[in-house]
Protein backbone atom coordinates (compact mmCIF):
# COMPACT_ATOMS: atom_id res chain seq x y z
CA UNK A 1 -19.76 25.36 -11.09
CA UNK A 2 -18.31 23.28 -8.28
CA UNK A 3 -14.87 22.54 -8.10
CA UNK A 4 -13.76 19.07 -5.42
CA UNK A 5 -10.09 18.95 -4.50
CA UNK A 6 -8.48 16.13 -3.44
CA UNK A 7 -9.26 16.77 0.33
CA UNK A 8 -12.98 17.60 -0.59
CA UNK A 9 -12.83 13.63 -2.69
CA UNK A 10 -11.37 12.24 0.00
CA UNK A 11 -14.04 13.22 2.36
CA UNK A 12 -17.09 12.88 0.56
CA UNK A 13 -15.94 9.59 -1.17
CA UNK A 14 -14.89 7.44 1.59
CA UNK A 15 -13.82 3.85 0.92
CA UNK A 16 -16.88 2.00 1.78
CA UNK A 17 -19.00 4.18 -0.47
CA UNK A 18 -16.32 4.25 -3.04
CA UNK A 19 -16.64 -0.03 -2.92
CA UNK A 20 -20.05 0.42 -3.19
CA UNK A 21 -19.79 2.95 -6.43
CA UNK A 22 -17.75 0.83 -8.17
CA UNK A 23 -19.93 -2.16 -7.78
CA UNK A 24 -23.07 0.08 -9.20
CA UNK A 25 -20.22 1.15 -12.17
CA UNK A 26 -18.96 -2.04 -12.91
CA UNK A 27 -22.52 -4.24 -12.88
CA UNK A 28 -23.35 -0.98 -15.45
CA UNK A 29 -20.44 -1.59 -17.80
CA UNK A 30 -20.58 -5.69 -17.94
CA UNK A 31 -25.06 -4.98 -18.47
CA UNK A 32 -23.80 -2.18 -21.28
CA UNK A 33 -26.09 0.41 -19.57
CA UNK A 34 -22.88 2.73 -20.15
CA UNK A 35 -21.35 4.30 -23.38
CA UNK A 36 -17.80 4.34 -23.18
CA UNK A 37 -15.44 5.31 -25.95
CA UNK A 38 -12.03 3.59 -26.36
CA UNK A 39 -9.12 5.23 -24.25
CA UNK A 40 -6.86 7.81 -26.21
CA UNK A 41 -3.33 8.22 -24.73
CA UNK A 42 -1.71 10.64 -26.68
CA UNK A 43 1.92 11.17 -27.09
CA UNK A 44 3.22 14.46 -25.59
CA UNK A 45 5.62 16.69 -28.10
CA UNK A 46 9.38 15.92 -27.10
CA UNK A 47 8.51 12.66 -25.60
CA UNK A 48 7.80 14.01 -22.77
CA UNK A 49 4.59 12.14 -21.46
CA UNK A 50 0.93 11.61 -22.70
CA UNK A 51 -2.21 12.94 -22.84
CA UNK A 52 -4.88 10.37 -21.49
CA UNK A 53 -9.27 11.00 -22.33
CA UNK A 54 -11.58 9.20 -21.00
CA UNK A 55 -15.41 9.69 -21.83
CA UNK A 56 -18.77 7.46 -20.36
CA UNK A 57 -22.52 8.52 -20.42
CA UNK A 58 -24.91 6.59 -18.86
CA UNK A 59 -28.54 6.59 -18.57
CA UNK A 60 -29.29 6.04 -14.68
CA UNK A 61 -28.39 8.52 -13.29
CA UNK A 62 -28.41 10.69 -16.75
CA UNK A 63 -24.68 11.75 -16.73
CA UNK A 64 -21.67 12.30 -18.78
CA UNK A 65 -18.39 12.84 -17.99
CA UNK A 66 -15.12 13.47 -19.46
CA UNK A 67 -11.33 12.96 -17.73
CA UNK A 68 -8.49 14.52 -19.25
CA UNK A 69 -4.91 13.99 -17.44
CA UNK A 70 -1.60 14.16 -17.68
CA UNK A 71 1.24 11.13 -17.10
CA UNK A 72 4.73 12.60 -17.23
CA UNK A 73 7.23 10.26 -15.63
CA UNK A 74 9.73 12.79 -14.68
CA UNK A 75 7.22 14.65 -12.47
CA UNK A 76 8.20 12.28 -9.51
CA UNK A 77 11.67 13.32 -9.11
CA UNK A 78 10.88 16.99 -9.19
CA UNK A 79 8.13 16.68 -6.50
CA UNK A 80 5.32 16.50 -8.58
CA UNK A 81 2.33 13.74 -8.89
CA UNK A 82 2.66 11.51 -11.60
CA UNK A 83 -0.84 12.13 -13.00
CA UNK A 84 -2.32 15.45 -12.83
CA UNK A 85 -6.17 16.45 -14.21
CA UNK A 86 -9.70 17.17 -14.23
CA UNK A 87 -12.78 15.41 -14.69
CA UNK A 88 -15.82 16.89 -15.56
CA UNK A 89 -19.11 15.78 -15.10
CA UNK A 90 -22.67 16.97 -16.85
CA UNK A 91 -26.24 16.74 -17.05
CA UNK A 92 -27.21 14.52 -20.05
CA UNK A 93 -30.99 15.63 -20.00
CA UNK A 94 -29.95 19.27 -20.28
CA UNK A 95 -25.97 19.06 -21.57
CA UNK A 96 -25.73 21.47 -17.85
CA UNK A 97 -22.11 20.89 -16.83
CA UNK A 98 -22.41 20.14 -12.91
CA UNK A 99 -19.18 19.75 -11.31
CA UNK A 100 -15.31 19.44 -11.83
CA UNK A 101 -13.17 17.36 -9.66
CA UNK A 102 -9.35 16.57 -9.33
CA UNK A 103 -8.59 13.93 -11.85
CA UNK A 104 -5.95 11.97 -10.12
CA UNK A 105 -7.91 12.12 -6.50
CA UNK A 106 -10.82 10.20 -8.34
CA UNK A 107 -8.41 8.28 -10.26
CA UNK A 108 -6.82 7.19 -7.22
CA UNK A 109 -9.50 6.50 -5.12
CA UNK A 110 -12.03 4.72 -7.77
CA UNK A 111 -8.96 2.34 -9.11
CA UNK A 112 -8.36 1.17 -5.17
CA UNK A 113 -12.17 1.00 -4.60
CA UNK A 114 -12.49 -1.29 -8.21
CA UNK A 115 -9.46 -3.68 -7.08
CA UNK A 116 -11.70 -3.59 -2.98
CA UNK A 117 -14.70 -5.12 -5.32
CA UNK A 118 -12.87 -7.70 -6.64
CA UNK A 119 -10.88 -8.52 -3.68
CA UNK A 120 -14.38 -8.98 -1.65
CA UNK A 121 -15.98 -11.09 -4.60
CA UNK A 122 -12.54 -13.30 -5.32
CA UNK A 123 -10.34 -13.39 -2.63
CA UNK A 124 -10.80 -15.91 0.05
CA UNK A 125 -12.83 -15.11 3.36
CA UNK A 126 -10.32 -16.09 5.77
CA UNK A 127 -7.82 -14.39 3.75
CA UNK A 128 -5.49 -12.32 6.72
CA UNK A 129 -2.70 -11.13 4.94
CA UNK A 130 -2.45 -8.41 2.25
CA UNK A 131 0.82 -7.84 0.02
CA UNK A 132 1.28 -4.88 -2.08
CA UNK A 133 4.15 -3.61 -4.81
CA UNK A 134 4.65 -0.08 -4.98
CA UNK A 135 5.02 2.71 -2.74
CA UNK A 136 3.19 5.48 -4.77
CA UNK A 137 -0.69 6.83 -4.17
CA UNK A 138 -1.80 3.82 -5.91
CA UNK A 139 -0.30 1.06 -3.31
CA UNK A 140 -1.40 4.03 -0.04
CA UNK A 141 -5.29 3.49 -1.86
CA UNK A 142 -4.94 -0.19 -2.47
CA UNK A 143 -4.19 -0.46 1.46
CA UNK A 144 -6.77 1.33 2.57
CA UNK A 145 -9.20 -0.32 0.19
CA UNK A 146 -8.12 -4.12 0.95
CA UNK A 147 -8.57 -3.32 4.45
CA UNK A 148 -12.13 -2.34 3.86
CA UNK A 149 -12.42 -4.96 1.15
CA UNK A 150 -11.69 -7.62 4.18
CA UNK A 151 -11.25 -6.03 7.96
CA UNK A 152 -10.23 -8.80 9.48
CA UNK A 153 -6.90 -9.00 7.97
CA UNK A 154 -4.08 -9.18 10.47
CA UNK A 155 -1.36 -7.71 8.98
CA UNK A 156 -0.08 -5.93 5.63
CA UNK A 157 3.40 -6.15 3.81
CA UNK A 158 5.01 -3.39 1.02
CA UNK A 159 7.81 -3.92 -1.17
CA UNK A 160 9.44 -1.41 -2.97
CA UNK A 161 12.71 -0.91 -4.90
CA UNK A 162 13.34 2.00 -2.60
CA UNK A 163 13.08 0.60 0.96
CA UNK A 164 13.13 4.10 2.27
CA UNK A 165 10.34 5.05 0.65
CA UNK A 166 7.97 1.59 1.78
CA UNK A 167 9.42 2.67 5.42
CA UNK A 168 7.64 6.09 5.07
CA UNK A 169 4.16 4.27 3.76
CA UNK A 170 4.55 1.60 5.97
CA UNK A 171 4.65 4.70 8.93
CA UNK A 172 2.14 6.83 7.37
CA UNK A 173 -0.09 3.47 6.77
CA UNK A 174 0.24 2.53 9.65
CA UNK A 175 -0.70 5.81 11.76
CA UNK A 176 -3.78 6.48 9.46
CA UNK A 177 -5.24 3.57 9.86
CA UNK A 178 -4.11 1.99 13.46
CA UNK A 179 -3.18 -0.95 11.45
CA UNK A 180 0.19 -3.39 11.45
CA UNK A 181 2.50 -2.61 8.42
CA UNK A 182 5.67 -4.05 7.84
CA UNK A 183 8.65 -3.83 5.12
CA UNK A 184 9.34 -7.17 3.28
CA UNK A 185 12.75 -7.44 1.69
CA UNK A 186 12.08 -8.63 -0.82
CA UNK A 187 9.65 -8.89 -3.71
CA UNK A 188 8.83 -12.49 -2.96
CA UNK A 189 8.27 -11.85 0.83
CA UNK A 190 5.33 -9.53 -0.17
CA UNK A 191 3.72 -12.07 -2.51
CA UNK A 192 3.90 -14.64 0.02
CA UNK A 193 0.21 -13.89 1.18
CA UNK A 194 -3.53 -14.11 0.84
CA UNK A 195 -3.91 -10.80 -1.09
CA UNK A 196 -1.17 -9.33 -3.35
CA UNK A 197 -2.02 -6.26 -5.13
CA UNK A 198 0.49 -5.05 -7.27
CA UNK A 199 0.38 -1.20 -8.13
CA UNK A 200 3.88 0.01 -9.68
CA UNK A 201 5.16 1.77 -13.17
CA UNK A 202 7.25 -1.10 -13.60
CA UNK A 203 6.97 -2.31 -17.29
CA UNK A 204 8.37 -5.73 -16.83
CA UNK A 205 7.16 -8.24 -14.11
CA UNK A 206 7.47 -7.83 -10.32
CA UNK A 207 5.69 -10.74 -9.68
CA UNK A 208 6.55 -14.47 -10.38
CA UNK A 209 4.34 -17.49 -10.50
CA UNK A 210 6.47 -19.16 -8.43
CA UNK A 211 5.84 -17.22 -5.70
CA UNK A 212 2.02 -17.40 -5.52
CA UNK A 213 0.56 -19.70 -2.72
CA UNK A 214 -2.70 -22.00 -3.51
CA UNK A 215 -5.95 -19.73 -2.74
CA UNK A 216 -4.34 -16.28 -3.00
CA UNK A 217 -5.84 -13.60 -4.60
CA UNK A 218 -4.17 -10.47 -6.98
CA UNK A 219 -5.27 -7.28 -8.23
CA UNK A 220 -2.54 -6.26 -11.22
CA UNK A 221 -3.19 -2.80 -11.54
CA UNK A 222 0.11 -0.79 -12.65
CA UNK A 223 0.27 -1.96 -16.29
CA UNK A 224 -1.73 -0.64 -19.09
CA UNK A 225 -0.14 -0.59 -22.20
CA UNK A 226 0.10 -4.29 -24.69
CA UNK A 227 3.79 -4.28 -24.48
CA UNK A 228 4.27 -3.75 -20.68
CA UNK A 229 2.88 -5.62 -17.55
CA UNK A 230 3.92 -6.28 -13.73
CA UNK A 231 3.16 -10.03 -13.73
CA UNK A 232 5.04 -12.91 -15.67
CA UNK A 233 3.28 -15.23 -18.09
CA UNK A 234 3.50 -18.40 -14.38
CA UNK A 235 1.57 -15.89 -12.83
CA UNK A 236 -1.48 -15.44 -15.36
CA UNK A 237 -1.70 -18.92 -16.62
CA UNK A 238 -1.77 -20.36 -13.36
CA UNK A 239 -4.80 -17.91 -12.59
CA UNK A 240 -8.64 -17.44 -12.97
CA UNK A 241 -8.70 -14.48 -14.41
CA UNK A 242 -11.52 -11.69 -14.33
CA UNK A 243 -11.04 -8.19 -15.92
CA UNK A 244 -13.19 -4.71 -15.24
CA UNK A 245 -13.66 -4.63 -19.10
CA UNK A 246 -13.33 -7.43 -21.53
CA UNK A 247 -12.58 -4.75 -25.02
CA UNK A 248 -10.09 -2.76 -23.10
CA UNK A 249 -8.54 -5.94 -22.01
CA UNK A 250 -8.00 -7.66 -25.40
CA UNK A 251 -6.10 -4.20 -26.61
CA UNK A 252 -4.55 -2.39 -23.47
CA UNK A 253 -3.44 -5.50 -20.69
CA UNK A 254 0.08 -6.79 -21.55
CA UNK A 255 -0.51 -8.85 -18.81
CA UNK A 256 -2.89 -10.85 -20.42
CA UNK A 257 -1.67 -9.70 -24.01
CA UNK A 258 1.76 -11.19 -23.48
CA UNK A 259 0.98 -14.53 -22.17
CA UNK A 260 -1.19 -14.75 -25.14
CA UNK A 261 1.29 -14.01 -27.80
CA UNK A 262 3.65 -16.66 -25.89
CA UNK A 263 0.71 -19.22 -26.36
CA UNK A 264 0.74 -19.77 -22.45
CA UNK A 265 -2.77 -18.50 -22.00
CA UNK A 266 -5.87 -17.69 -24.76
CA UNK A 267 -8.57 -14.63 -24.10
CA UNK A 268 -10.81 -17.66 -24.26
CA UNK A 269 -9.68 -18.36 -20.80
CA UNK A 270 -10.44 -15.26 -19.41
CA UNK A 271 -13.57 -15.78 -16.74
CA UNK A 272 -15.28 -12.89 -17.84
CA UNK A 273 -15.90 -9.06 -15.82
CA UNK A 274 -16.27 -8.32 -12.43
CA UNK A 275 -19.10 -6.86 -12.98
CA UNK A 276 -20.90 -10.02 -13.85
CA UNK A 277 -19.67 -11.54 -10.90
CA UNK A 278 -20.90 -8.62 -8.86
CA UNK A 279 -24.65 -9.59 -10.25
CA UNK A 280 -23.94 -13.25 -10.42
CA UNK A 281 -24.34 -14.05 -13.76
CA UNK A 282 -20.55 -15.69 -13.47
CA UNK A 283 -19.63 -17.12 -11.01
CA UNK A 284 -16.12 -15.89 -9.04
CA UNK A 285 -13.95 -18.55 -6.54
CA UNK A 286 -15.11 -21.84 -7.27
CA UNK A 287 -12.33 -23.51 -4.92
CA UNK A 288 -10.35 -22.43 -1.80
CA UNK A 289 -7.20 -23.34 -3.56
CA UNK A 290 -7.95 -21.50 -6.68
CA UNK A 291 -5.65 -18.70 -7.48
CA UNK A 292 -7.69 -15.68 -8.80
CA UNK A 293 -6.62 -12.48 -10.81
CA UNK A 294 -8.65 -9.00 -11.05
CA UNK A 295 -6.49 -7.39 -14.15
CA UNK A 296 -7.20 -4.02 -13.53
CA UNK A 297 -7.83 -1.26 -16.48
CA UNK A 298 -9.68 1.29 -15.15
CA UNK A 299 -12.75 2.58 -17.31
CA UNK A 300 -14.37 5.99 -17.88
CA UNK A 301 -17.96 4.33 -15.99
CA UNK A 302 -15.83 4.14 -13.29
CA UNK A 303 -14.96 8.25 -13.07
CA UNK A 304 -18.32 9.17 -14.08
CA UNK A 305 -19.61 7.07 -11.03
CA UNK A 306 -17.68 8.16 -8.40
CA UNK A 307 -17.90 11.88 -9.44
CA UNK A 308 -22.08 11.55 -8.74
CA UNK A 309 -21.47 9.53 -5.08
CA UNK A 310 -19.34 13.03 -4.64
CA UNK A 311 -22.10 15.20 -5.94
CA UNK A 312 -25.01 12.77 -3.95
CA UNK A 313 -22.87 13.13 -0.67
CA UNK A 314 -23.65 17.12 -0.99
CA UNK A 315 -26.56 19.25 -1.64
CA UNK A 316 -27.98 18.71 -4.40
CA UNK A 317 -27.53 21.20 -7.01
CA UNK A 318 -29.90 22.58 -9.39
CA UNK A 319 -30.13 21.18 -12.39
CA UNK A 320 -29.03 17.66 -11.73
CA UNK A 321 -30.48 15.01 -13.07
CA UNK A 322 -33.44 13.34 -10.61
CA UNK A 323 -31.33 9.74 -8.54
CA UNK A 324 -32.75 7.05 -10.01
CA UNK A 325 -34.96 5.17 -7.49
């Protein structure tokens, strides 16, 4: 059985095609052409992280797949990734398992790819500026996808508690992709543009309403647990607000979840999926002073997705299921 590293992922999944995957994924989920059980995140003995499994079939292409990782916060300071795994992907037709892949390279590069989809269907075309939180693999991803998500932005800003650490990204961004990155000060500095994508393990907000310009667009992405989130309640009930899945969403997003329990903001008000906006079946930005939100989960159609546009973009091997026409 194949085995895809990260370098391998990062080859044969570039950004474009990962975009393009998670359009196909998400217009599968919000149609319910996928099976997808509910996330388990498991509690680790001695409180020492979780356990997270995710599991999707679908029907076209005939696949099933199954990610297991791991999500032990001290990892970090000893040098170690945050989230470590495997996903494994199989034949449906047959049960044939066909290939395993790095579970946080797919993680990393499908979650960027989702928040790309939303910023190309939400965000405003002559958006030119990009702001992201964080300065861990998730914000590198996110700016790399928003720049494929919209080329023509000018310039890019990251924010992060430890300003030696955005220096480094904003180098490393900067001499991977030929592109301007700066270092804001401050929190509000970064938010103070056309995209803001915020990607941190912070479990109490990062962002404020206050900060958010008419016609900007956010992808929250770091949060996904009821009782934590990265943006306060200004922030969401100022917003349209689109999610990747409506049931993970109404138990997982303390973003939305907390607003709610405030009585700032109802689920009613929630626009719908992406994925219906992908096929048009919602529509996305009605106004160019609209603020939009992508609230950002990630789902198991997702993985399952990307690990086939990996398999696709080799050989084919035997036993895999026929691509659909």
């Amino acid at each position: 059985m194949q085995f895809f590293n990260a370098e391998a992922i990062s080859v044969l999944l570039p950004m474009d095609t990962a975009i393009a995957t998670m359009r196909t994924a998400m217009v599968s989920v919000s149609s319910q052409t996928v099976s997808m059980l509910p996330r388990v995140i498991a509690p680790l003995a001695g409180a020492s992280g979780h356990l997270g499994v995710m599991i999707a079939s679908a029907t076209s292409p005939a696949i099933f797949g199954v990610k297991v990782v791991s999500l032990l916060p001290n990892n970090p300071a000893n040098g170690l990734p945050l989230i470590q795994g495997i996903l494994l992907l199989f034949n449906s037709i047959n049960g044939m398992p066909l290939a395993g892949f790095d579970g946080a390279a797919v993680t990393a590069t499908r979650t960027a790819a989702a928040s790309g989809l939303a910023t190309q269907l939400l965000s405003r075309e002559h958006a030119r500026s990009h702001g992201i939180l964080g300065t861990g693999p998730q914000a590198y991803m996110h700016a790399i996808a928003i720049l494929a998500a919209r080329p023509e932005l000018d310039v890019s800003w990251i924010w992060g508690r430890d300003r030696a650490k955005a220096n480094r990204l904003a180098d490393r961004l900067g001499k991977d992709t030929g592109r301007e990155f700066r270092v804001a000060a401050t929190a509000e500095e970064a938010c103070n543009q056309d995209i803001i994508s915020t990607t941190t393990s912070s479990q109490t907000p990062v962002l404020e309403g206050r900060w958010i310009r008419p016609g900007t667009h956010i992808n929250l992405v770091g949060s996904h647990h009821p009782s934590a989130r990265e943006a306060d309640t200004l922030a969401v009930s100022q917003a349209s607000v689109f999610v990747d899945h409506l049931p993970s969403t109404l138990v997982e997003a303390g973003d939305i979840l907390i607003p709610v329990a405030e009585g700032a903001f109802d689920t009613a008000d929630i626009m719908g999926e992406i994925g219906s906006v992908a096929t048009g079946a919602i529509p996305g930005r009605l106004r160019d002073d609209e603020i939009t939100l992508y609230k950002s989960l990630g789902v198991a159609a997702q993985d399952v997705f990307a690990a086939w546009a990996i398999l696709e973009a080799t050989a084919k091997p035997e036993g895999n299921p026929a691509r659909p026409s």
